[in-house]
Protein backbone atom coordinates (compact mmCIF):
# COMPACT_ATOMS: atom_id res chain seq x y z
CA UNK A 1 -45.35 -32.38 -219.76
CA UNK A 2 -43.65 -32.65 -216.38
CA UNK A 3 -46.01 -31.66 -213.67
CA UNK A 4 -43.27 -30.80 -211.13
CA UNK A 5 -41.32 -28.57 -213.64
CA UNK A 6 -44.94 -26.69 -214.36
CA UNK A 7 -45.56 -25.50 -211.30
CA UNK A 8 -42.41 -24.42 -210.52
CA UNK A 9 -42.45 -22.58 -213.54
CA UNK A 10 -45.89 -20.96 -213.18
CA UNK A 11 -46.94 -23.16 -216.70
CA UNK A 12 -50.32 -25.15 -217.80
CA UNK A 13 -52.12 -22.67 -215.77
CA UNK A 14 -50.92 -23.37 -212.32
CA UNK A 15 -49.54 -20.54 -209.55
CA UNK A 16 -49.65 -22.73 -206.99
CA UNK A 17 -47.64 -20.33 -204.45
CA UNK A 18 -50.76 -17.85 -205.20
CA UNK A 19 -53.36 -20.57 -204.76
CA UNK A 20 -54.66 -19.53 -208.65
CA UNK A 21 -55.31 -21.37 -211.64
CA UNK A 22 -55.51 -20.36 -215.03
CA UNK A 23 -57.93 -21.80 -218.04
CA UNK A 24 -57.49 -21.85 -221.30
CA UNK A 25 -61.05 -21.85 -222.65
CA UNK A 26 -63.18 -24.38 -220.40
CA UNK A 27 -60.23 -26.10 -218.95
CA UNK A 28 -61.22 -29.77 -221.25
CA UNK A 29 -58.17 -29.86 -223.21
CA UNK A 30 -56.30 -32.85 -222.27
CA UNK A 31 -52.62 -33.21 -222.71
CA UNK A 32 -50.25 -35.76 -221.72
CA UNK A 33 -47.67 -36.03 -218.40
CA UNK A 34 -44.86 -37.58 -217.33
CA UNK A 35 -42.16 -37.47 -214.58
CA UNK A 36 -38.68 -36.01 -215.23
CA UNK A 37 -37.47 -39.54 -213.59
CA UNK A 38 -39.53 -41.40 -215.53
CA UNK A 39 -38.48 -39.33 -218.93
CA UNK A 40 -34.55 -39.96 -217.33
CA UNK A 41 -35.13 -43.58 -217.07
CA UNK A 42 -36.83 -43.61 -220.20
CA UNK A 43 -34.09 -42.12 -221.88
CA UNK A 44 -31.43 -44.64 -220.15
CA UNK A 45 -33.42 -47.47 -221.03
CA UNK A 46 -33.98 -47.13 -225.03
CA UNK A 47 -30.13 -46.79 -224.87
CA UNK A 48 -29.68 -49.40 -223.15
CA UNK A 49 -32.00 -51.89 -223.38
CA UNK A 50 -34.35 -51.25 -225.81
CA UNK A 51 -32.11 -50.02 -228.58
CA UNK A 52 -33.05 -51.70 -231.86
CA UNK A 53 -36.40 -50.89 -231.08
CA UNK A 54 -36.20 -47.19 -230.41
CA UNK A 55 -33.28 -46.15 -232.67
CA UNK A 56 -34.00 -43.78 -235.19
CA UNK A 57 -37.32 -42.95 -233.77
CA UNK A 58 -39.96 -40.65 -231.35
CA UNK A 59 -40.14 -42.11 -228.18
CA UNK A 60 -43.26 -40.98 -226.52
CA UNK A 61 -43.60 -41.41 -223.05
CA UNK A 62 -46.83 -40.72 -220.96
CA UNK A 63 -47.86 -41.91 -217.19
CA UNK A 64 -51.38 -39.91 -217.90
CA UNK A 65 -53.06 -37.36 -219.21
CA UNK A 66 -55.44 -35.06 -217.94
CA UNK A 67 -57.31 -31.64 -218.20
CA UNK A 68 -56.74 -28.85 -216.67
CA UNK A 69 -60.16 -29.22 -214.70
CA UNK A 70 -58.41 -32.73 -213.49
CA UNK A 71 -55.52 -31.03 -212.20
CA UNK A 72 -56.98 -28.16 -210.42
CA UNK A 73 -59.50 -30.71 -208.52
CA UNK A 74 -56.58 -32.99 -208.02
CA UNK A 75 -54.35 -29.80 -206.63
CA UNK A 76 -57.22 -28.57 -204.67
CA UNK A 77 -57.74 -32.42 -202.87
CA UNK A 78 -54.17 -33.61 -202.41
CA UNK A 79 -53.09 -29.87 -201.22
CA UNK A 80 -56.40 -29.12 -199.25
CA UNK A 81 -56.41 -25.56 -200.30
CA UNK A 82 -59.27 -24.01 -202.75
CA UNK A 83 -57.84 -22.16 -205.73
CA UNK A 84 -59.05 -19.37 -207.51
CA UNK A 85 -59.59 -19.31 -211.12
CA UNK A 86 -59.42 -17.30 -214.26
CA UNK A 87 -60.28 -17.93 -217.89
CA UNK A 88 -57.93 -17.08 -220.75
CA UNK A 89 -59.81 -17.35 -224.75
CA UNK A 90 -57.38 -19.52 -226.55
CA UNK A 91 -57.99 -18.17 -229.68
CA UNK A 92 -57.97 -14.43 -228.77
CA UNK A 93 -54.42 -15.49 -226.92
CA UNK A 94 -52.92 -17.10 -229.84
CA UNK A 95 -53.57 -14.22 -232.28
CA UNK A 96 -51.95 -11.60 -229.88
CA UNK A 97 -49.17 -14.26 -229.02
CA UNK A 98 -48.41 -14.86 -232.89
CA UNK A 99 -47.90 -11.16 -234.00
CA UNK A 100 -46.12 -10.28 -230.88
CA UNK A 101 -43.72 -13.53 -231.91
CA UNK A 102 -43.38 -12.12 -235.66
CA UNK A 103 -42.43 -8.23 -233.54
CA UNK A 104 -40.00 -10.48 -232.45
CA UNK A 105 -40.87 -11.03 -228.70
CA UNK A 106 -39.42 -14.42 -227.82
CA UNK A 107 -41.42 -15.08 -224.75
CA UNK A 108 -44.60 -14.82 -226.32
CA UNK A 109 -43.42 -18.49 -228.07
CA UNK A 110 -43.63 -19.38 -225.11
CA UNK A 111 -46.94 -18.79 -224.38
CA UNK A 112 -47.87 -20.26 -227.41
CA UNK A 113 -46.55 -23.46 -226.09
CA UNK A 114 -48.08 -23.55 -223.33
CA UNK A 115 -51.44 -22.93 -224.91
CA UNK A 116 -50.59 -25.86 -227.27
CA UNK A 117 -50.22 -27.76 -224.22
CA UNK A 118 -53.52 -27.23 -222.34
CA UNK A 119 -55.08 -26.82 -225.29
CA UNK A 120 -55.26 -30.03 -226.57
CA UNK A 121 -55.38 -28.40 -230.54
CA UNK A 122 -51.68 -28.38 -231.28
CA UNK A 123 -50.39 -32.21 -230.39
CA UNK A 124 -50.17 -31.84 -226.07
CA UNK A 125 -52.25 -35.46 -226.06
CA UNK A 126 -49.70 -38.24 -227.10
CA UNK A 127 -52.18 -41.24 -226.17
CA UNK A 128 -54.82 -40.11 -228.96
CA UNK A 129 -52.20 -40.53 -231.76
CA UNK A 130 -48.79 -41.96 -230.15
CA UNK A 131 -48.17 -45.62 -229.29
CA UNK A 132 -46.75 -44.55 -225.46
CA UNK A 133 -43.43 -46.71 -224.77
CA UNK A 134 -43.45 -46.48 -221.00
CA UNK A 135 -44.45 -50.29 -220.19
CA UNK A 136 -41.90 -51.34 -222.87
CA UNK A 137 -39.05 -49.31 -221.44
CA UNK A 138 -40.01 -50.75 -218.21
CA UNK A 139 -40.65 -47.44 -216.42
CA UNK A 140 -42.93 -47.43 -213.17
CA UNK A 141 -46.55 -46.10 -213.35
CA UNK A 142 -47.47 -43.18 -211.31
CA UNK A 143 -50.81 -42.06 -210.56
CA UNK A 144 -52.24 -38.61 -210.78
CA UNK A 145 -52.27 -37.83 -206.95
CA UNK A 146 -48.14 -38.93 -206.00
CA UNK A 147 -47.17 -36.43 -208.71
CA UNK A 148 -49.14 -33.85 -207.47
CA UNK A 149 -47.90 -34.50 -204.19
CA UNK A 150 -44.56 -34.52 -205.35
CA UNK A 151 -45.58 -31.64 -207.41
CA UNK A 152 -46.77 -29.54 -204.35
CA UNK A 153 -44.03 -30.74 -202.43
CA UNK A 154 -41.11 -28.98 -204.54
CA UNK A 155 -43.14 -25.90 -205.00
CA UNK A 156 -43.06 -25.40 -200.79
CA UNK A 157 -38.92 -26.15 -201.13
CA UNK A 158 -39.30 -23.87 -203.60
């Protein structure tokens, strides 16, 4: 998941403009994240270079993963600004979210997603069952705190 993108889009529990943060359960679900250069670059470079050995395949890219409790400490540290929090039950969510899908309520898919995401349940953490391609596609690491950064940084351009 692209942390930038997130924010900006009020997703994985973040409203950064309203200095809140949202958990699904107790915030330990880990799922996976990536930049949207790095998943560009990625994409150039098993076209281009690394062809026979990502044709016809998943390519799974991943520069971390985290928990939600990660990012909200790493939020509140790089940003310098204390959040408040809130606490959504997963499980409760995901039954409402389901039959208002069947009613036909597209954006509660949606929110389904994004409790797949945070959740860890539904598939969010590549590294547990995913061999991650970005050393092989030559991409550059990044480390928690420069996409948060960057992250916080779009959201004031905003």
């Amino acid at each position: 998941m692209w942390l930038k993108w997130s924010a900006l889009h009020e997703f994985l529990g973040m409203h950064v403009k309203e200095k809140r943060f949202v958990f699904w359960d107790d915030g330990e679900g880990w799922f996976s994240t990536t930049t949207e250069e790095n998943t560009a670059l990625g994409l150039v470079n098993s076209l281009t270079k690394r062809w026979e050995e990502t044709k016809n395949r998943v390519v799974y890219l991943s520069d971390f993963a985290i928990t939600q409790k990660q990012l909200l400490e790493a939020l509140e540290r790089v940003g310098g600004e204390k959040y408040t929090t809130e606490t959504i039950n997963s499980a409760q969510l995901i039954k409402e979210k389901q039959a208002a899908a069947a009613a036909g309520n597209g954006a509660a898919v949606y929110d389904l997603i994004e409790t797949g995401f945070v959740t860890g349940k539904f598939g969010g953490h590549l590294e547990k069952k995913e061999e991650i391609m970005n050393a092989a596609l030559g991409l550059p690491p990044h480390t928690l705190d420069e996409v948060v950064k960057a992250t916080l940084d779009a959201v004031r351009h905003s």
